[in-house]
PDB file of N, CA and C in Angstrom:
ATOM      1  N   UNK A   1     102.948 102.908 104.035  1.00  0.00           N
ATOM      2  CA  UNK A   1     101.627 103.232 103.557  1.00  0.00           C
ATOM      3  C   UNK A   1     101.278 104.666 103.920  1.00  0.00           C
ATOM      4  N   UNK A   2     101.721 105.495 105.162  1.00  0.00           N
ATOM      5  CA  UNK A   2     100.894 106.084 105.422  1.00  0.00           C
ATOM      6  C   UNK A   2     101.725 107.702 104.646  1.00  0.00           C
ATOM      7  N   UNK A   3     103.285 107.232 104.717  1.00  0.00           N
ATOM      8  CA  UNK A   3     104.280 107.921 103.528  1.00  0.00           C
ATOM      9  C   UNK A   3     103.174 108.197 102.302  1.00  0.00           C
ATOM     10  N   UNK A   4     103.059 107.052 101.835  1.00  0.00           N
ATOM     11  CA  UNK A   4     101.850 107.282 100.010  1.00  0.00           C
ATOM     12  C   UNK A   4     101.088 108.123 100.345  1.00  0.00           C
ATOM     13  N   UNK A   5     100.349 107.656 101.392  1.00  0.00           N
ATOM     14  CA  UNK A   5      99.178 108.788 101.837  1.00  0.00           C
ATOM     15  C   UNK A   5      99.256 110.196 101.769  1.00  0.00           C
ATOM     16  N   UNK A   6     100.438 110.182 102.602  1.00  0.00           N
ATOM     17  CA  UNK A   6     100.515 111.513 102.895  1.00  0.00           C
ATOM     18  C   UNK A   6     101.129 112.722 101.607  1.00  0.00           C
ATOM     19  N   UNK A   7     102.294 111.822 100.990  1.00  0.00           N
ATOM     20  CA  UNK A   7     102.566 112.068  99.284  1.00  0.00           C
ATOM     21  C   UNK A   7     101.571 112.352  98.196  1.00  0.00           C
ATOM     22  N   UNK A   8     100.240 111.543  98.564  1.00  0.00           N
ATOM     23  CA  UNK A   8      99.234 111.496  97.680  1.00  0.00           C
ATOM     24  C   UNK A   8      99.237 113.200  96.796  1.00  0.00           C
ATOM     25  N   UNK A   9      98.090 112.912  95.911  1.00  0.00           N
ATOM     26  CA  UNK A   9      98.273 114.464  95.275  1.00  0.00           C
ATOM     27  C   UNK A   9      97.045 115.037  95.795  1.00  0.00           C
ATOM     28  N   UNK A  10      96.128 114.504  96.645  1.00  0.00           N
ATOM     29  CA  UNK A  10      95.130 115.345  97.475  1.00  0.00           C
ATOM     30  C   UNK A  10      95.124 114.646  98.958  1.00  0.00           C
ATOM     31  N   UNK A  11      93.524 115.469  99.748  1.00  0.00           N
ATOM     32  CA  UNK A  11      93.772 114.750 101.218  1.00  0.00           C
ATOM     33  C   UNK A  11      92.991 113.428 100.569  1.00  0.00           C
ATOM     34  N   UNK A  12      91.630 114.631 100.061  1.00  0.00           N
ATOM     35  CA  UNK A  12      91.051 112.777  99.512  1.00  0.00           C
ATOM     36  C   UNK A  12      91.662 111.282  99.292  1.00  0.00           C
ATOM     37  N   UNK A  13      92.169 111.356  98.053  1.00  0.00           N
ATOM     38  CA  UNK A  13      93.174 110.522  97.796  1.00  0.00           C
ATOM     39  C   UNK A  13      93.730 109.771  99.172  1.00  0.00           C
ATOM     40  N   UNK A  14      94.610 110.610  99.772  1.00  0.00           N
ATOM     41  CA  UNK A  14      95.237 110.059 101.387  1.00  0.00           C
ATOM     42  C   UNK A  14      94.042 109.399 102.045  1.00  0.00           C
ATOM     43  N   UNK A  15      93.605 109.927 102.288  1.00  0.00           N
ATOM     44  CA  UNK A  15      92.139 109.436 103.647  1.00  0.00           C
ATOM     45  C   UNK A  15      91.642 108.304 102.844  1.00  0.00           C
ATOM     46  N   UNK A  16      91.436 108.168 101.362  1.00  0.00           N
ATOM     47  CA  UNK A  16      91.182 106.770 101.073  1.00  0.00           C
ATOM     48  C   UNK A  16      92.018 105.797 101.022  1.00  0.00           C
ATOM     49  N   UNK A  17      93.110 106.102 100.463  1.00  0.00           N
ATOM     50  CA  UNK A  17      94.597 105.094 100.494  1.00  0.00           C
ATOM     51  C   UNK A  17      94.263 104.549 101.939  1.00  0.00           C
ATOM     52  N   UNK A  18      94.394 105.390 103.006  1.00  0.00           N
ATOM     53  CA  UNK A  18      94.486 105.104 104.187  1.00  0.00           C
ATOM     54  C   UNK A  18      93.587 104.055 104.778  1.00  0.00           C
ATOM     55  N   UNK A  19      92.062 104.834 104.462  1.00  0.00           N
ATOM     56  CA  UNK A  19      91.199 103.406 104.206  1.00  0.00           C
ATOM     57  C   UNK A  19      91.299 102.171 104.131  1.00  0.00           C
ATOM     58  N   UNK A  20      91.538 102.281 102.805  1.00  0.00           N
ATOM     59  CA  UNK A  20      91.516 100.982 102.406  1.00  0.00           C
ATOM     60  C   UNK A  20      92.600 100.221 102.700  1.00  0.00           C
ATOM     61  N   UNK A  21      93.513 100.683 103.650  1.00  0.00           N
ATOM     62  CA  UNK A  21      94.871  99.871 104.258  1.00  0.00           C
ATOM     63  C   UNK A  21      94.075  99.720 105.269  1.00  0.00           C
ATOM     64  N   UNK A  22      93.138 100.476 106.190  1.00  0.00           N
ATOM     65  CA  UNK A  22      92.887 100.097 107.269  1.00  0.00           C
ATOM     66  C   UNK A  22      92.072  98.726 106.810  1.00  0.00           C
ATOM     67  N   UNK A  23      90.927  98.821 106.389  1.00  0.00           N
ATOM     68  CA  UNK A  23      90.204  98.017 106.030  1.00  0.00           C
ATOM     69  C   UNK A  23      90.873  96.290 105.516  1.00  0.00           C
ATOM     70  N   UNK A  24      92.163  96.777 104.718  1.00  0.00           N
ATOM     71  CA  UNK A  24      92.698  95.230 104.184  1.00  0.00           C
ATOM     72  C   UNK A  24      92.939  95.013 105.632  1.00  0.00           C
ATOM     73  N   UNK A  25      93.968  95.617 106.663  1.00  0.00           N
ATOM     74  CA  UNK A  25      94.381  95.117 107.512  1.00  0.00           C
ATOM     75  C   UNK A  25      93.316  94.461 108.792  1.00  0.00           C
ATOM     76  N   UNK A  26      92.310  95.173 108.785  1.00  0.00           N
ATOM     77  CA  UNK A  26      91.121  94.652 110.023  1.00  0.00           C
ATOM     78  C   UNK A  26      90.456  93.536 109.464  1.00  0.00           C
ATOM     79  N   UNK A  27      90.047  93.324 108.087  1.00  0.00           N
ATOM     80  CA  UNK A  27      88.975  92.906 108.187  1.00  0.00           C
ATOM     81  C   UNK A  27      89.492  91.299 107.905  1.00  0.00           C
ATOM     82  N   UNK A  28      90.552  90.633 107.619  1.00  0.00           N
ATOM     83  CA  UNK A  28      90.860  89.570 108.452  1.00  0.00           C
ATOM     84  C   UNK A  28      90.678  89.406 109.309  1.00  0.00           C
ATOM     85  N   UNK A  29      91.124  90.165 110.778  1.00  0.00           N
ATOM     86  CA  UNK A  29      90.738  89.912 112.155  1.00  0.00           C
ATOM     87  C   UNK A  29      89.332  89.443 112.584  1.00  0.00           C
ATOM     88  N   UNK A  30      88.712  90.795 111.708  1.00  0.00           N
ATOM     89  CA  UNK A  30      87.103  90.304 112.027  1.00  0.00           C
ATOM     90  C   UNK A  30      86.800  89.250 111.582  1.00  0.00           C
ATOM     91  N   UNK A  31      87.184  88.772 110.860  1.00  0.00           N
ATOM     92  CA  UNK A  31      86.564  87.564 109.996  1.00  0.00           C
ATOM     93  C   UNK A  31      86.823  86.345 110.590  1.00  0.00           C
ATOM     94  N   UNK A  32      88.305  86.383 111.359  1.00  0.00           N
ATOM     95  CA  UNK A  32      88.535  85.184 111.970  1.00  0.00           C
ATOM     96  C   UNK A  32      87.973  85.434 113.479  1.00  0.00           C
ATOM     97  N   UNK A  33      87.802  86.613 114.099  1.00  0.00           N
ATOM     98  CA  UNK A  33      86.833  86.771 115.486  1.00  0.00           C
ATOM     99  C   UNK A  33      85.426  86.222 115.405  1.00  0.00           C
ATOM    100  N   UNK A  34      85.051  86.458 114.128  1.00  0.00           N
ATOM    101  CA  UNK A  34      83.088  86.047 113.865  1.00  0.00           C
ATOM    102  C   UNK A  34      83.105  84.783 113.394  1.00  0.00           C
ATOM    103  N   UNK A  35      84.067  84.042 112.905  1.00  0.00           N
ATOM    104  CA  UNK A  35      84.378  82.146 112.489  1.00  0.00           C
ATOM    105  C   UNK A  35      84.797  82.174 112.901  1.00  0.00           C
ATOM    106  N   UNK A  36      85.200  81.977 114.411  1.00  0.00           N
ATOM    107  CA  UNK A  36      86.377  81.184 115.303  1.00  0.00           C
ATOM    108  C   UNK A  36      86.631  79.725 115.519  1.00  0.00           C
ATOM    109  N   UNK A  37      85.537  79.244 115.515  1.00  0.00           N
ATOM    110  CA  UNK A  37      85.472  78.141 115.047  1.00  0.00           C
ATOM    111  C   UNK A  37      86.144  77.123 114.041  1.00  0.00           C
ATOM    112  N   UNK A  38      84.916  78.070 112.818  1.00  0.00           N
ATOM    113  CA  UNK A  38      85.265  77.152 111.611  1.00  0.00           C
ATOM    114  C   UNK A  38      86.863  77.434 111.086  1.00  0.00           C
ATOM    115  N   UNK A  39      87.492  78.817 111.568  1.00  0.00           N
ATOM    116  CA  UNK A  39      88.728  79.268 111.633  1.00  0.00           C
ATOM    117  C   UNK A  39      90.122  78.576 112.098  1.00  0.00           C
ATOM    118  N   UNK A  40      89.374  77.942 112.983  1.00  0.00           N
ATOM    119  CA  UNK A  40      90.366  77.124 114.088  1.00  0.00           C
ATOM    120  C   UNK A  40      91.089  75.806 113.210  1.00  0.00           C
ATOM    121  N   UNK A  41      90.355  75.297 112.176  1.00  0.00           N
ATOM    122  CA  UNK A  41      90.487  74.448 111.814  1.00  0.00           C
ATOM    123  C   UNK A  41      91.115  74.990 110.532  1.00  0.00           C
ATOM    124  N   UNK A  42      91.572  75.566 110.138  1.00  0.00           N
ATOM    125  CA  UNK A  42      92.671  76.299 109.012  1.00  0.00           C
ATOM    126  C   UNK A  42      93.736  76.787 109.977  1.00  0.00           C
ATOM    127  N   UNK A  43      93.884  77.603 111.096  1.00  0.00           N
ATOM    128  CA  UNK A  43      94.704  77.917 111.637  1.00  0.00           C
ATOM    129  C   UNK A  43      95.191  76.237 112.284  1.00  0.00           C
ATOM    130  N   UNK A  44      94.813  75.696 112.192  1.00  0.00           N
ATOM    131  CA  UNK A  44      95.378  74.166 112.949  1.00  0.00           C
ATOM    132  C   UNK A  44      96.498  73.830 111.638  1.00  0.00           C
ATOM    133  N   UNK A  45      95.552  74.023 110.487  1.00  0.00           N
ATOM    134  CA  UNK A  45      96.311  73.392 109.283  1.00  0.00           C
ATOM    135  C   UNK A  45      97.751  74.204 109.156  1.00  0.00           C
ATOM    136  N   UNK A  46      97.505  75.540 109.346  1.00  0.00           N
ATOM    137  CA  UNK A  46      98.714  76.267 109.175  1.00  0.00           C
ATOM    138  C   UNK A  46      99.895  76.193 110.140  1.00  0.00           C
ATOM    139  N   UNK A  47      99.404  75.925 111.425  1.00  0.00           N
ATOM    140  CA  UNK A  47     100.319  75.171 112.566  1.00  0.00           C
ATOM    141  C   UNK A  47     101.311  74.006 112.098  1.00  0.00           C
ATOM    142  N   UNK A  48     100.371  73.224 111.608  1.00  0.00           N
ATOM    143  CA  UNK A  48     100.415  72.022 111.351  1.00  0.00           C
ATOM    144  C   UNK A  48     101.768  71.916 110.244  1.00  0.00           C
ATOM    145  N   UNK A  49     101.753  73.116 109.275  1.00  0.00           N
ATOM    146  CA  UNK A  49     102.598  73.332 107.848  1.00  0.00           C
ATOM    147  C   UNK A  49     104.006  74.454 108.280  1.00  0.00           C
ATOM    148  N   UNK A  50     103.510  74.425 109.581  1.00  0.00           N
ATOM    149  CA  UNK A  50     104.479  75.693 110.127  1.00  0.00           C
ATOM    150  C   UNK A  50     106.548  75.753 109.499  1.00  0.00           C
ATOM    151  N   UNK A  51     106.622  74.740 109.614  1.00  0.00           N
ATOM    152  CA  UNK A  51     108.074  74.735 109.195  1.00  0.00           C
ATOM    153  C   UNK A  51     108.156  74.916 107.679  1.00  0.00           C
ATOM    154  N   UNK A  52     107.072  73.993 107.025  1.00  0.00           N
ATOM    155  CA  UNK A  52     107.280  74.010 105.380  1.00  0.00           C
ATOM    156  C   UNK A  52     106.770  75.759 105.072  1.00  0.00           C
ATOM    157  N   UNK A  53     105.795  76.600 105.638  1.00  0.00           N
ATOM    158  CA  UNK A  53     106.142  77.833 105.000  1.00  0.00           C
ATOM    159  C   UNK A  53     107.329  78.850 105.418  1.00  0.00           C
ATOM    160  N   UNK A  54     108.207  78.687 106.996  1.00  0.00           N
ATOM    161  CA  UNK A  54     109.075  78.981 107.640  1.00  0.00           C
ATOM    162  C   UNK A  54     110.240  78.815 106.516  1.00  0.00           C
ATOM    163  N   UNK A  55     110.214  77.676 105.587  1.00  0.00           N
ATOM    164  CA  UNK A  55     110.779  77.370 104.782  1.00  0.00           C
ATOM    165  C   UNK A  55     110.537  77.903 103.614  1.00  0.00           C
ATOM    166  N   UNK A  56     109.843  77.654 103.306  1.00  0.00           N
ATOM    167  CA  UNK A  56     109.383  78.837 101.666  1.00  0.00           C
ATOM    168  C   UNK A  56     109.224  80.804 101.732  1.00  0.00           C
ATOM    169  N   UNK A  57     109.328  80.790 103.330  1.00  0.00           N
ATOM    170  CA  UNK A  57     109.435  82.478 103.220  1.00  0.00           C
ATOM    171  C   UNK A  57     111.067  82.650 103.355  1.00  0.00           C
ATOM    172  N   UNK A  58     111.607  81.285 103.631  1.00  0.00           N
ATOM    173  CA  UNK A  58     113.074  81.581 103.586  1.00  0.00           C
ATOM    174  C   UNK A  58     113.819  82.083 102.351  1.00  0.00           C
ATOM    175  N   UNK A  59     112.987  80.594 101.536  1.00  0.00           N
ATOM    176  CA  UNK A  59     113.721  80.530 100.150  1.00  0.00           C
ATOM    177  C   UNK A  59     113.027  81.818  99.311  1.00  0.00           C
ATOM    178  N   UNK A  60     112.181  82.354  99.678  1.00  0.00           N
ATOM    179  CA  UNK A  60     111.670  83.786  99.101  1.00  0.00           C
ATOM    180  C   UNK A  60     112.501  84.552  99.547  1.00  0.00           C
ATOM    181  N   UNK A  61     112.766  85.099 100.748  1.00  0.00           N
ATOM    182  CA  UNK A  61     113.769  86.102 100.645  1.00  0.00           C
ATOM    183  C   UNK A  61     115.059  85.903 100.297  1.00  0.00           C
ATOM    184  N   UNK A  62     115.776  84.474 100.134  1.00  0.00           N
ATOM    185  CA  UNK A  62     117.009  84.221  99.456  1.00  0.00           C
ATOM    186  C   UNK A  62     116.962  84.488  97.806  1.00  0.00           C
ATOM    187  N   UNK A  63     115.825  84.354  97.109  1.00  0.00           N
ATOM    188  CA  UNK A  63     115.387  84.582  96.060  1.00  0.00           C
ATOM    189  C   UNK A  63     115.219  85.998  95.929  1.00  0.00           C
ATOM    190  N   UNK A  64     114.960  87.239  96.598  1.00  0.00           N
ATOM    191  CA  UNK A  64     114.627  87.954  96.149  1.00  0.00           C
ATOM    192  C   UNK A  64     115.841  88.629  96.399  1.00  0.00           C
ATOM    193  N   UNK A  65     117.012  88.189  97.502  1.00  0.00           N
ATOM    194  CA  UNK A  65     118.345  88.754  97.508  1.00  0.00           C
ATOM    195  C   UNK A  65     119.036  88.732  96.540  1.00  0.00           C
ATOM    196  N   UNK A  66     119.082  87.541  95.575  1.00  0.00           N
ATOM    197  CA  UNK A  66     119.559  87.208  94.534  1.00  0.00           C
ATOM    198  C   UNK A  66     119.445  87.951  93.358  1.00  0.00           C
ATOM    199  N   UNK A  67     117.751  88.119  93.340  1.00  0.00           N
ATOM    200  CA  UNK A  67     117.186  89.193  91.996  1.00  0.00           C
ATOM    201  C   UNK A  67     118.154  90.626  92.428  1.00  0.00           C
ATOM    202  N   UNK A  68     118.276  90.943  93.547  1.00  0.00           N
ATOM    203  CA  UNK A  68     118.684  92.137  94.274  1.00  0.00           C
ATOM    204  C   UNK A  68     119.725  92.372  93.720  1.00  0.00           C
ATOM    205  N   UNK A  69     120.865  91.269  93.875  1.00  0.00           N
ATOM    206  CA  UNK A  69     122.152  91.339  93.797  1.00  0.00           C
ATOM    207  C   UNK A  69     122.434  91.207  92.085  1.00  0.00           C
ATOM    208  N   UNK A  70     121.947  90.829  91.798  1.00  0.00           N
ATOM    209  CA  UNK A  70     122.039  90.425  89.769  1.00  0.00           C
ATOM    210  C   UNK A  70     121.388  91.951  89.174  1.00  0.00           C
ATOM    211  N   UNK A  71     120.326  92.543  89.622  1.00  0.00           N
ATOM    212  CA  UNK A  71     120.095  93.439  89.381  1.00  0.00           C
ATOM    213  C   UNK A  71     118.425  93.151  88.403  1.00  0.00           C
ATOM    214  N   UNK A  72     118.332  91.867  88.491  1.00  0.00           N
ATOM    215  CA  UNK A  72     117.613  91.337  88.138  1.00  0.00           C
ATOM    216  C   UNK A  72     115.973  92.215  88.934  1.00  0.00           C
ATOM    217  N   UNK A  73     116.095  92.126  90.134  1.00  0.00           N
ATOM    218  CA  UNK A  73     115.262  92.785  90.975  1.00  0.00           C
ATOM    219  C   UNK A  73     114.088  94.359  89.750  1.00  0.00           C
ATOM    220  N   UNK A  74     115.503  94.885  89.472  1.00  0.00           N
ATOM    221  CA  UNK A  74     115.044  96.605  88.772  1.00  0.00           C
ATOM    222  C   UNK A  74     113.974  95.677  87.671  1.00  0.00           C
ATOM    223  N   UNK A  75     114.646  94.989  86.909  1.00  0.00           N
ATOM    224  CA  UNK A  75     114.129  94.913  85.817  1.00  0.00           C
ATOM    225  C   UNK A  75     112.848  93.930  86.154  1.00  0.00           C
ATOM    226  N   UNK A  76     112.265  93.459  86.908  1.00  0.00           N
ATOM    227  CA  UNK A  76     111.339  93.086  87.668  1.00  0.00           C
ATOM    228  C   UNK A  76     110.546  93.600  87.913  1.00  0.00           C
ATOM    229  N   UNK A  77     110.351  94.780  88.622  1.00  0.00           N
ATOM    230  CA  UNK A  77     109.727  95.625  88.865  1.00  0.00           C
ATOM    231  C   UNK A  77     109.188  96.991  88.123  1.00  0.00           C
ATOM    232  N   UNK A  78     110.335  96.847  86.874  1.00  0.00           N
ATOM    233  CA  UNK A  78     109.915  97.952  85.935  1.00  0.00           C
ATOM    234  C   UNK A  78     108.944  96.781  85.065  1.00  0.00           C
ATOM    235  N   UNK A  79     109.010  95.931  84.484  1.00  0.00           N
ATOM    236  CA  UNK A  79     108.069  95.335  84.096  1.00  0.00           C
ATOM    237  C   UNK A  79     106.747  95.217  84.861  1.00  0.00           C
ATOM    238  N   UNK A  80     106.433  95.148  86.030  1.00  0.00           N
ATOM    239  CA  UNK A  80     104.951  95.565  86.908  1.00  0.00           C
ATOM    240  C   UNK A  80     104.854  97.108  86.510  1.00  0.00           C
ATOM    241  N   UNK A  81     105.765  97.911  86.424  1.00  0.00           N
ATOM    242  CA  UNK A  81     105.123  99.565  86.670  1.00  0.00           C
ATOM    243  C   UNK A  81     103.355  99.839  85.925  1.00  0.00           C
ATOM    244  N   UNK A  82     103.804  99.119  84.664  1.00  0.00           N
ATOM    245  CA  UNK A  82     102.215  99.593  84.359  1.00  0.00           C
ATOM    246  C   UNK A  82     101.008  99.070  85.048  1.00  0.00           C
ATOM    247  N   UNK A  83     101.334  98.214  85.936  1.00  0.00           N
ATOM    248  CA  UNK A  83      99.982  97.168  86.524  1.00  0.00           C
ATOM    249  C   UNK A  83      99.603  98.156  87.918  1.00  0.00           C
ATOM    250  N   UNK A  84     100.907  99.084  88.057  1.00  0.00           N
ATOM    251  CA  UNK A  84     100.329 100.514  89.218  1.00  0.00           C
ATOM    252  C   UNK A  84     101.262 101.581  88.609  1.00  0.00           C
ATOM    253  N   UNK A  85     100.483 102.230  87.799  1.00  0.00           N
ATOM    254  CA  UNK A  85     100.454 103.526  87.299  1.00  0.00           C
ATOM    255  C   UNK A  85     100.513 104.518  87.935  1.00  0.00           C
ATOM    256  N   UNK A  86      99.995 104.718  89.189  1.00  0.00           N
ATOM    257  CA  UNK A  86     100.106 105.588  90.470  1.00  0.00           C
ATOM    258  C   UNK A  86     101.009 105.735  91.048  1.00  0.00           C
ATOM    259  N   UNK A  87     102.085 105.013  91.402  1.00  0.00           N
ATOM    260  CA  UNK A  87     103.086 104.863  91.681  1.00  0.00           C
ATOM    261  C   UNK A  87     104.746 104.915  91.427  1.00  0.00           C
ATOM    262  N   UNK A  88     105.503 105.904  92.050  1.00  0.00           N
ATOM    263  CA  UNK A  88     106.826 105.964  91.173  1.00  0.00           C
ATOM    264  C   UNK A  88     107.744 106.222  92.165  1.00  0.00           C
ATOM    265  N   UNK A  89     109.079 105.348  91.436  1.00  0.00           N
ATOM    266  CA  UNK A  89     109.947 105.162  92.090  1.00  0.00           C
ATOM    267  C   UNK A  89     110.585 106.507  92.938  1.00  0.00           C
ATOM    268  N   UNK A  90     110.947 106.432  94.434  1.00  0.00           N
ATOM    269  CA  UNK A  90     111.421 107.425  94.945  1.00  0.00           C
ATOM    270  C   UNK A  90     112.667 107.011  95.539  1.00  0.00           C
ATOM    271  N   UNK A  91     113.603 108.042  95.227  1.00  0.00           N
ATOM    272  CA  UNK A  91     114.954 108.203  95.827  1.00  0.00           C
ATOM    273  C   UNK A  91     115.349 107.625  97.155  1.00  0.00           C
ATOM    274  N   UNK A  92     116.325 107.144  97.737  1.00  0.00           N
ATOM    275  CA  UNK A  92     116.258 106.419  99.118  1.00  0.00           C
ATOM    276  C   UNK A  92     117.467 107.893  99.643  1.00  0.00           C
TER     277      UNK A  92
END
């Protein structure tokens, strides 16, 4: 994220990108610090499901190795390009 930022084509641009990463990333926290409570009782549920998503983030990244390896992956992702227009592929 903070790569985009800094890539951006102004500071503006950056300092908001940046933003609004800060912001996605905190304001969960806060949300579950100010409902702790009523929170507790979703985080129980997610305890509770712990292996079955342990399991589905498995079969997601075996899935997305696959798109990887078929090449399937590119053509995946060039189909999203227009849904972020801002964004373009950079060299590794």
């Amino acid at each position: 994220m903070l790569g985009l930022a800094v890539q951006s084509a102004t500071a503006g641009r950056g300092a908001f990108l940046s933003a609004v990463y800060c912001l996605g990333l905190g304001i969960p926290f806060l949300v579950v610090g100010l409902a702790f409570r009523q929170a507790a009782g979703a985080l129980a549920a997610v305890r509770r499901h712990a292996r079955m998503l342990t399991m589905l983030g498995g079969l997601l990244l075996v899935a997305v190795g696959l798109l990887q390896v078929t090449g399937a992956w590119t053509d995946l992702i060039a189909s999203l390009r227009p849904y972020a227009p801002g964004f373009a592929e950079t060299p590794l």
